[in-house]
Protein backbone atom coordinates (compact mmCIF):
# COMPACT_ATOMS: atom_id res chain seq x y z
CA UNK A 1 -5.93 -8.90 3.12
CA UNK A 2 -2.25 -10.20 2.96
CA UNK A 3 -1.25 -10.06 6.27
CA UNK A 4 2.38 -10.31 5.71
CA UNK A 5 3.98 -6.52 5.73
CA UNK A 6 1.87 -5.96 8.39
CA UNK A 7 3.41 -3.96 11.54
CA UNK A 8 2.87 -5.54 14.51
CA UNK A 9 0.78 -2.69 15.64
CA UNK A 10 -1.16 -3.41 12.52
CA UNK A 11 -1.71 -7.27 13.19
CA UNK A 12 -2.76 -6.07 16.74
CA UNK A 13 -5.29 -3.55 15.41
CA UNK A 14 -6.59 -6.22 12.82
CA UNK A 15 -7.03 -9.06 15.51
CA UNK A 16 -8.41 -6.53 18.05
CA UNK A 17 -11.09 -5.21 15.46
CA UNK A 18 -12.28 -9.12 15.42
CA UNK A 19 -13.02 -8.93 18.81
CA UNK A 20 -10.11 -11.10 19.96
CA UNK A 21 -7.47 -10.45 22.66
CA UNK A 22 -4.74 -8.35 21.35
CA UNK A 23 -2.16 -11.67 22.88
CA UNK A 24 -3.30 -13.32 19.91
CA UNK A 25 -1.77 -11.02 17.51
CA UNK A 26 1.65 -11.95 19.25
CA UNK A 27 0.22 -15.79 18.73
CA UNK A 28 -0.27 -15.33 14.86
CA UNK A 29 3.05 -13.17 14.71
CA UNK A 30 5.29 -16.20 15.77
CA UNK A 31 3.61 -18.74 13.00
CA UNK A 32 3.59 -16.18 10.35
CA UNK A 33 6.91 -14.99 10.79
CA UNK A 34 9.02 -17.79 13.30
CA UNK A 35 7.49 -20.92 11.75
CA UNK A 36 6.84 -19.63 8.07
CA UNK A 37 3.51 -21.38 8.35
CA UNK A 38 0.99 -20.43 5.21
CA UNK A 39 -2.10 -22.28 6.33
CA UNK A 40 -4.03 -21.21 9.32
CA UNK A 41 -5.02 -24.62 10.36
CA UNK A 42 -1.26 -25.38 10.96
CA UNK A 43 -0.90 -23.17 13.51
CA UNK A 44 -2.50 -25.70 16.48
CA UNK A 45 -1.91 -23.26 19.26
CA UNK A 46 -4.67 -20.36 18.08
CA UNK A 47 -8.35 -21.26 19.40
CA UNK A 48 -10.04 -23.32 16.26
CA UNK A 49 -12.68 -20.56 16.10
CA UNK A 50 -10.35 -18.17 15.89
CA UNK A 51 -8.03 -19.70 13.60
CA UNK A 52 -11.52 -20.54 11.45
CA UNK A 53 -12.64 -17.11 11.77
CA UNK A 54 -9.25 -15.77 9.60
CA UNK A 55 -10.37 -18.17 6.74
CA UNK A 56 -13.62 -16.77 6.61
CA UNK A 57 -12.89 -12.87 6.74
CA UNK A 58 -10.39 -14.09 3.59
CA UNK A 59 -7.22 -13.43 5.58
CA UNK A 60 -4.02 -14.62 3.07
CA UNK A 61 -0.34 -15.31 3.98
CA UNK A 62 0.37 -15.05 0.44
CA UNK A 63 4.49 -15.20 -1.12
CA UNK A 64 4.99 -13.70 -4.29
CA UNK A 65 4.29 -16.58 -7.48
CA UNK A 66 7.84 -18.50 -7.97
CA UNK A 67 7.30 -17.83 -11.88
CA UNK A 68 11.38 -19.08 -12.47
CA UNK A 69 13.92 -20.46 -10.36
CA UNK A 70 17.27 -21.29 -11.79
CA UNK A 71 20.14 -22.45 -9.97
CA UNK A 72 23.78 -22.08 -11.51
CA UNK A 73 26.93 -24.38 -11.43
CA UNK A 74 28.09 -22.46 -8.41
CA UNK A 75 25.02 -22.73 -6.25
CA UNK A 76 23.64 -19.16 -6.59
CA UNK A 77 20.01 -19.32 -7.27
CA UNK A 78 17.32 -16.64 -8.49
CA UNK A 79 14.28 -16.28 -8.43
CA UNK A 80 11.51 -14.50 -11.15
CA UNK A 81 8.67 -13.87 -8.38
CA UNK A 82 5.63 -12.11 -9.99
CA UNK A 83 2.92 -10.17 -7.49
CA UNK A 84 -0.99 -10.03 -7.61
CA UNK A 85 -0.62 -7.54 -10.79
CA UNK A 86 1.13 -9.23 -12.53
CA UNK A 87 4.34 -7.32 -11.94
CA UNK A 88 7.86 -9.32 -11.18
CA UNK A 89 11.27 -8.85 -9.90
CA UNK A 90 14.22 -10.86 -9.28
CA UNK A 91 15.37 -12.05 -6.00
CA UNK A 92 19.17 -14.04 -5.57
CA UNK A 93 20.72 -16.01 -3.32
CA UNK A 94 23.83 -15.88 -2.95
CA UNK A 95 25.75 -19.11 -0.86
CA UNK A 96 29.25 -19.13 0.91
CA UNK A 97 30.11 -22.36 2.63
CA UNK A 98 28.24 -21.99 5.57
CA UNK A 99 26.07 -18.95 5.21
CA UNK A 100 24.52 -16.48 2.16
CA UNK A 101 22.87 -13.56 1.37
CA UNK A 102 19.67 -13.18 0.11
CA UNK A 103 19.64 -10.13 -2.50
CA UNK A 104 16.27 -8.62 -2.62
CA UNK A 105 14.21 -6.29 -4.48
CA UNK A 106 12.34 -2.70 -3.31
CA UNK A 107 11.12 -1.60 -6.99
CA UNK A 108 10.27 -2.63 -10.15
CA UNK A 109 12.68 -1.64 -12.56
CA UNK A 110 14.45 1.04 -11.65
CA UNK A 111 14.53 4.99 -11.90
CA UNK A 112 17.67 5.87 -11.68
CA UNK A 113 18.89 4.84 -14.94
CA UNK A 114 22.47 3.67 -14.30
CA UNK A 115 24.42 3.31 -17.45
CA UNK A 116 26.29 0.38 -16.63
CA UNK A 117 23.39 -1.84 -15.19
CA UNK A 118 21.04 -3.88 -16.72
CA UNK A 119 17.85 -2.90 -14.44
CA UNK A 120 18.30 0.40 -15.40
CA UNK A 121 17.62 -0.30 -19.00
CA UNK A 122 13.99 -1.61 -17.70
CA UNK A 123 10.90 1.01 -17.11
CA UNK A 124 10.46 1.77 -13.84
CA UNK A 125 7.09 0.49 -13.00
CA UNK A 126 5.90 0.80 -9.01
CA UNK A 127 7.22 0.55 -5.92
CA UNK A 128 6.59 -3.00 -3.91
CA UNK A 129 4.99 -3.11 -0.63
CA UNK A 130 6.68 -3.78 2.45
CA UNK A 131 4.36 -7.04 2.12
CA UNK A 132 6.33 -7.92 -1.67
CA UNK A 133 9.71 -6.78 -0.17
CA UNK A 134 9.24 -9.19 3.06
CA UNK A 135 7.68 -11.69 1.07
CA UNK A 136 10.80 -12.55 -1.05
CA UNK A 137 12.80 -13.79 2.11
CA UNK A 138 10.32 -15.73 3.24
CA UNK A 139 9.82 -17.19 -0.33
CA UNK A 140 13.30 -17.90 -0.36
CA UNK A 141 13.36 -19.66 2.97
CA UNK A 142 10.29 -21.53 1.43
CA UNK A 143 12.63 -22.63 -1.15
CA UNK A 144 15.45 -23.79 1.13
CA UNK A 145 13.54 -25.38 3.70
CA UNK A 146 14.59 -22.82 6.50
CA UNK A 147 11.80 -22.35 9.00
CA UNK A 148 11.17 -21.98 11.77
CA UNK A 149 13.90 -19.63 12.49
CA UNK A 150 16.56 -21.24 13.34
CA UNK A 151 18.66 -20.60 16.42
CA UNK A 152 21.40 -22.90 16.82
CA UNK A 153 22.21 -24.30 14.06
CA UNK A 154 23.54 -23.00 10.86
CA UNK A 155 20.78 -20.55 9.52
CA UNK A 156 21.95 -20.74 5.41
CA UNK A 157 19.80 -17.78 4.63
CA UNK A 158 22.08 -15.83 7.26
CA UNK A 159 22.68 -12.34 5.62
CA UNK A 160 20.57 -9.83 3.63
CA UNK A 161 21.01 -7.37 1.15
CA UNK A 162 18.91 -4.67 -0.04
CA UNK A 163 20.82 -4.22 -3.39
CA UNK A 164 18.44 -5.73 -5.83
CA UNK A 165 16.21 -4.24 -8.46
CA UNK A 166 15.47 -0.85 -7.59
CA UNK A 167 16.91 2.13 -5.31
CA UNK A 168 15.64 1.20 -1.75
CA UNK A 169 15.83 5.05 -0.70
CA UNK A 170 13.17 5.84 -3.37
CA UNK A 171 10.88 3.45 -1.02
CA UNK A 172 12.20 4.15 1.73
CA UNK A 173 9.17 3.85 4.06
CA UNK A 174 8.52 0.62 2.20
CA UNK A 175 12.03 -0.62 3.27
CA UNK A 176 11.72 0.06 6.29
CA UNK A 177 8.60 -1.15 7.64
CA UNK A 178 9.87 -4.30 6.12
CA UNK A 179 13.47 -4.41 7.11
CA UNK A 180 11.59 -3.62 10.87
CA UNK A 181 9.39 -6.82 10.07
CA UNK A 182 12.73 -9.10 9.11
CA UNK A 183 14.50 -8.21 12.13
CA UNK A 184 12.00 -8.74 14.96
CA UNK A 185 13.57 -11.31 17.48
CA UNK A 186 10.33 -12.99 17.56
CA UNK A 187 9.97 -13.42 13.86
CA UNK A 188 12.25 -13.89 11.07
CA UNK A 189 15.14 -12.64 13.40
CA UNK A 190 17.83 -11.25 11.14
CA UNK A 191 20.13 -9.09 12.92
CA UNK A 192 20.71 -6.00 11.96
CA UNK A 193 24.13 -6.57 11.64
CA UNK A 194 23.69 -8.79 9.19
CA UNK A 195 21.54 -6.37 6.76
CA UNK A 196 23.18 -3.89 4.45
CA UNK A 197 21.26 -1.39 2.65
CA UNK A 198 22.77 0.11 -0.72
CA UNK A 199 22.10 3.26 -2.03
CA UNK A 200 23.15 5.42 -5.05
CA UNK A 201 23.19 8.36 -3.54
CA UNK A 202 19.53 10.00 -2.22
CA UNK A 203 21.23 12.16 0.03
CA UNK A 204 18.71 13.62 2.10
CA UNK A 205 17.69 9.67 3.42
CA UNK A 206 21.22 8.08 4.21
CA UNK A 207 21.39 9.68 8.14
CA UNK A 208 18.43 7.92 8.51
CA UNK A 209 19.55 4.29 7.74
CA UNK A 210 21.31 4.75 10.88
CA UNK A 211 18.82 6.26 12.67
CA UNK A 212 15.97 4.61 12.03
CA UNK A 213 17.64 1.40 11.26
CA UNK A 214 21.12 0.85 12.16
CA UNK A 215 22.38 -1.64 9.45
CA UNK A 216 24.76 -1.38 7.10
CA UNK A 217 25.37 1.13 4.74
CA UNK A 218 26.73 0.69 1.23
CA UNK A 219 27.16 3.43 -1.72
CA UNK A 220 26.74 2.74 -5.47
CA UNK A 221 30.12 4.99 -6.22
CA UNK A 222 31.49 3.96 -8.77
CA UNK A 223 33.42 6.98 -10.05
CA UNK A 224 35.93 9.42 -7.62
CA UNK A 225 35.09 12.84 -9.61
CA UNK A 226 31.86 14.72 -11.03
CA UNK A 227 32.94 14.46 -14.63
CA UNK A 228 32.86 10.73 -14.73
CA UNK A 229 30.04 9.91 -12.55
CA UNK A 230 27.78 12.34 -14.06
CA UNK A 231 28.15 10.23 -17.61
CA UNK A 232 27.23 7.12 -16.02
CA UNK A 233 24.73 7.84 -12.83
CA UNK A 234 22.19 10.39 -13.71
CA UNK A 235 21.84 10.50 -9.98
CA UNK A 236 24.84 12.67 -9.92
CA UNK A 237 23.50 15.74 -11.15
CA UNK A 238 21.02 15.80 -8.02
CA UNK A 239 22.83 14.92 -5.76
CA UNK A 240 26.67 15.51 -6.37
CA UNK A 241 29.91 13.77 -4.82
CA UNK A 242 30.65 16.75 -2.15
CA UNK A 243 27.01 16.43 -0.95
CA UNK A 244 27.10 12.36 -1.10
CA UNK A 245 30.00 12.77 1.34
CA UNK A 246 28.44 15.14 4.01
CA UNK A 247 25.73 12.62 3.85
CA UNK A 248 28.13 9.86 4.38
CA UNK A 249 29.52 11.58 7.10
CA UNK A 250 26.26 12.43 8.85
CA UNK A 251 25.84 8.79 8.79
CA UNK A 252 29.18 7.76 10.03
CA UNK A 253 28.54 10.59 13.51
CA UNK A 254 24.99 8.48 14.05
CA UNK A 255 26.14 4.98 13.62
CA UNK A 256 29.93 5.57 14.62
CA UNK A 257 33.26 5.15 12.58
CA UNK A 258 33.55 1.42 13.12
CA UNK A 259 30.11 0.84 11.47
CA UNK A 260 32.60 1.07 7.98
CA UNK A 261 30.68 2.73 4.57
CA UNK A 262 30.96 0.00 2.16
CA UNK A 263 32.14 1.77 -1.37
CA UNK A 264 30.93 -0.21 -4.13
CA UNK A 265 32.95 0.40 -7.38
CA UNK A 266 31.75 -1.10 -10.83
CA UNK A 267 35.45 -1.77 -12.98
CA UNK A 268 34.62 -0.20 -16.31
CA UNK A 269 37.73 -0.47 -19.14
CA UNK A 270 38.82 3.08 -19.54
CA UNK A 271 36.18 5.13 -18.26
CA UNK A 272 36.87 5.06 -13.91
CA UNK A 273 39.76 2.35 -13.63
CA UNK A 274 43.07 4.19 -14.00
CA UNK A 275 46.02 4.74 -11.32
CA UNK A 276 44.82 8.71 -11.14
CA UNK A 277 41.03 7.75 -10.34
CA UNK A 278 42.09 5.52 -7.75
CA UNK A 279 44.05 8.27 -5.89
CA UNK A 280 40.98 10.59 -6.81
CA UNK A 281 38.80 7.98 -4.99
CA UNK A 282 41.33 8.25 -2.01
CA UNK A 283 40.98 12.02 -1.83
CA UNK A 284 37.44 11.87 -1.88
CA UNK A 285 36.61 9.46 0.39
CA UNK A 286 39.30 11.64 3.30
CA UNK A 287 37.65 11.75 6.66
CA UNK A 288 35.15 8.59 6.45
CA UNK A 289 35.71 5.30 7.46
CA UNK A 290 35.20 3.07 4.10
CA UNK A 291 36.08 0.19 2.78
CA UNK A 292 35.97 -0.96 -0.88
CA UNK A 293 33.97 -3.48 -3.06
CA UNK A 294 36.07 -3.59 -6.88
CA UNK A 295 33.37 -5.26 -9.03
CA UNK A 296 34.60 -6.60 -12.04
CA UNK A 297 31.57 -5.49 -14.73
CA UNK A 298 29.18 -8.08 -15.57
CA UNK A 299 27.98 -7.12 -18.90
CA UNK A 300 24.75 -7.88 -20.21
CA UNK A 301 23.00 -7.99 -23.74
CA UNK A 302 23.02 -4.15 -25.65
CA UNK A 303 25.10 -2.88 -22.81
CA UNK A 304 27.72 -0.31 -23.75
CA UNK A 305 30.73 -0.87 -21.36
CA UNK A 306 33.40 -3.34 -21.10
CA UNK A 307 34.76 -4.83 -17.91
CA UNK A 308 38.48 -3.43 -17.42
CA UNK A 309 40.92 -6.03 -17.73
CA UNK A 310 42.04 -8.22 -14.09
CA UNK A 311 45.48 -6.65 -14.57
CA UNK A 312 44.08 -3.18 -14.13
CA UNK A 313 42.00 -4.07 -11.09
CA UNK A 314 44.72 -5.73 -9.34
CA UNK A 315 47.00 -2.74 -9.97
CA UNK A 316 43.84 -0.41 -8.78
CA UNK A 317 43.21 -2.72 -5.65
CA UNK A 318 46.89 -2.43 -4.57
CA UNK A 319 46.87 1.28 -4.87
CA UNK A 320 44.14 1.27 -2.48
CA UNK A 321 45.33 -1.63 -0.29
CA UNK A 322 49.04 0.32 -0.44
CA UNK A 323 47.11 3.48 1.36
CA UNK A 324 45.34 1.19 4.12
CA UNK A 325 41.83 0.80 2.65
CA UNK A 326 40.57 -2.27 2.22
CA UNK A 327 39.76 -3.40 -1.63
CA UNK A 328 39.03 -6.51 -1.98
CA UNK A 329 37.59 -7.91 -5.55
CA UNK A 330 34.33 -8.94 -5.59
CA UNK A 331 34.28 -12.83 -7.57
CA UNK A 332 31.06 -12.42 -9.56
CA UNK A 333 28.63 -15.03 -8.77
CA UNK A 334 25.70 -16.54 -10.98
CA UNK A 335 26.51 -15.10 -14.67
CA UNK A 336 25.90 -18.02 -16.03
CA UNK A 337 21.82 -17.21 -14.99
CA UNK A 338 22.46 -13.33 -15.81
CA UNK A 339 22.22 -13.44 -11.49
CA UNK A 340 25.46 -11.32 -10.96
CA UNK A 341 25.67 -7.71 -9.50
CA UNK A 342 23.89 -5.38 -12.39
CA UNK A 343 22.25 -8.43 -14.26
CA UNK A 344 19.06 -8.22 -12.92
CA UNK A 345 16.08 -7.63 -15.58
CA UNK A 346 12.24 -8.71 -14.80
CA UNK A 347 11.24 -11.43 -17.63
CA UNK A 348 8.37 -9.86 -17.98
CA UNK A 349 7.87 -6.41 -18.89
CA UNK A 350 4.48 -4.12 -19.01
CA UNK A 351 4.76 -0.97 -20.34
């Protein structure tokens, strides 16, 4: 057994059922998740016969394989990680000059079939545990060098995102348990303030990001009427604009208006970028407390959209800004490794 993605009450149970105090568990916890430590004999304060007695009952604090890891020009690296099946996702980080987000996955591949983004094209395959979703941060951190948890000083790997490969709603008890496991002050210590969860629009989970989380919300928008976004998010015809926005709202009344609903909004040349579907998008968003996130397209091999030209986005940002919302556009990061928001693909594919 893996015992990363365990719940704490879960590491308790397992330690207990070996006939050791349940303190231990809170022992193990802090190496596992505080120090990052992957060998049991590193971890010098556990009882030798204890810490021999994980070995032998083939206890694992396994990370996902590092199949690829390509770093572009402008320091944004990602990560192919493949699991015990043989299954992979991408995982990217993201640097500013004293912090970054790490982007990680919940699925592989993805159901919802956005047009406009490249893991759409792929075919959905499984969900990932909360072990495969945890396990990407702390491969990361591996990567960078960042345990134990750091405290003090600059912590790199500061921010998280849940915007990956996959629709983290569709695995939503997955997410959770993990997102629980990330922010633990006596683990990996993330806080939840610095976690945002996107969503395209499963409408009958969003009041619980608030409830049972309390980080950030974002929403894969992209279009301000039915017409449009039903051409380009299948999602849509489930779960329609009006009812995204009661669900927005239901969130805002839990987590309260300054927790602001982060709109992300693809730029795609003549289908969602002109002057009238920016007021559209003002209309519709009337009552909530949003700000926006204009993403110039990233396109991708095969894929049928083009990115609307800077001129347009600048003249769709100032409507916005002109009406008091905030729209700033996104600078796409790591294109140059197909890293950038919508560009992630799994190399490997199983049908």
């Amino acid at each position: 057994m893996n015992l990363i993605g365990l719940s704490k009450e879960e590491l308790t149970a397992e330690v207990v059922n070996m006939g050791e105090q349940a303190f231990r568990a809170k022992q193990l916890w802090h190496w596992i998740y505080w120090q990052g430590k992957t060998d049991f004999n590193d971890m010098t304060s556990l009882a030798k016969d204890f810490r021999q007695k994980l070995i032998e009952k083939g206890y694992t604090l396994d990370r996902p394989k590092v199949v690829r890891e390509l770093t572009a020009t402008d320091k944004t690296r990602k990560w192919l990680f493949q699991f015990t099946d043989q299954r992979e996702v991408e995982t990217v980080y993201i640097p500013e000059e004293d912090r970054g987000a790490v982007c990680i996955s919940t699925q592989v591949g993805c159901p919802n079939d956005c047009k406009f983004c490249h893991t759409g094209s792929q075919k959905f395959t499984r969900n990932l545990t909360a072990g495969e979703i945890v396990g990407q941060f702390m491969a990361a951190r591996d990567s960078y060098d960042e345990w134990p948890s750091p405290s003090i000083e600059p912590r790199y790997l500061s921010n998280i995102v849940v915007m990956g490969m996959g629709e983290p709603l569709l695995n939503y008890e997955n997410t959770k348990k993990a997102l629980k496991i990330i922010m633990d002050p006596e683990g990996i210590a993330i806080s939840k303030r610095r976690i945002t969860l996107s969503t395209s629009g499963v409408v009958p989970l969003i009041d619980k990001i608030a409830s049972d989380l309390d980080v950030k919300l974002a929403v894969s928008l992209h279009a301000p009427t039915n017409e449009i976004r039903d051409k380009i998010m299948p999602i849509n015809h489930k779960y329609p604009l009006k009812e995204l926005m009661v669900a927005c709202k239901k969130f805002q009344d839990i987590a309260g208006t300054r927790n602001y609903i982060t709109m992300e909004y693809v730029m795609l040349d003549g289908i969602n970028d002109s002057p009238a579907d920016a007021h559209e998008l003002m209309r519709l968003v009337s009552g909530l407390a949003v700000k926006f996130n204009l993403i110039p397209f990233n396109e991708w091999p095969g894929c049928p959209f083009k990115c609307s030209p800077m001129s347009k986005i600048k003249k769709f940002a100032a409507i916005l800004e002109a009406h008091h919302y905030a729209a700033p556009i996104r600078v796409s990061r790591g294109q140059e490794i197909m890293a950038a928001c919508g560009q992630l693909k799994s190399g490997i594919q199983k049908i």
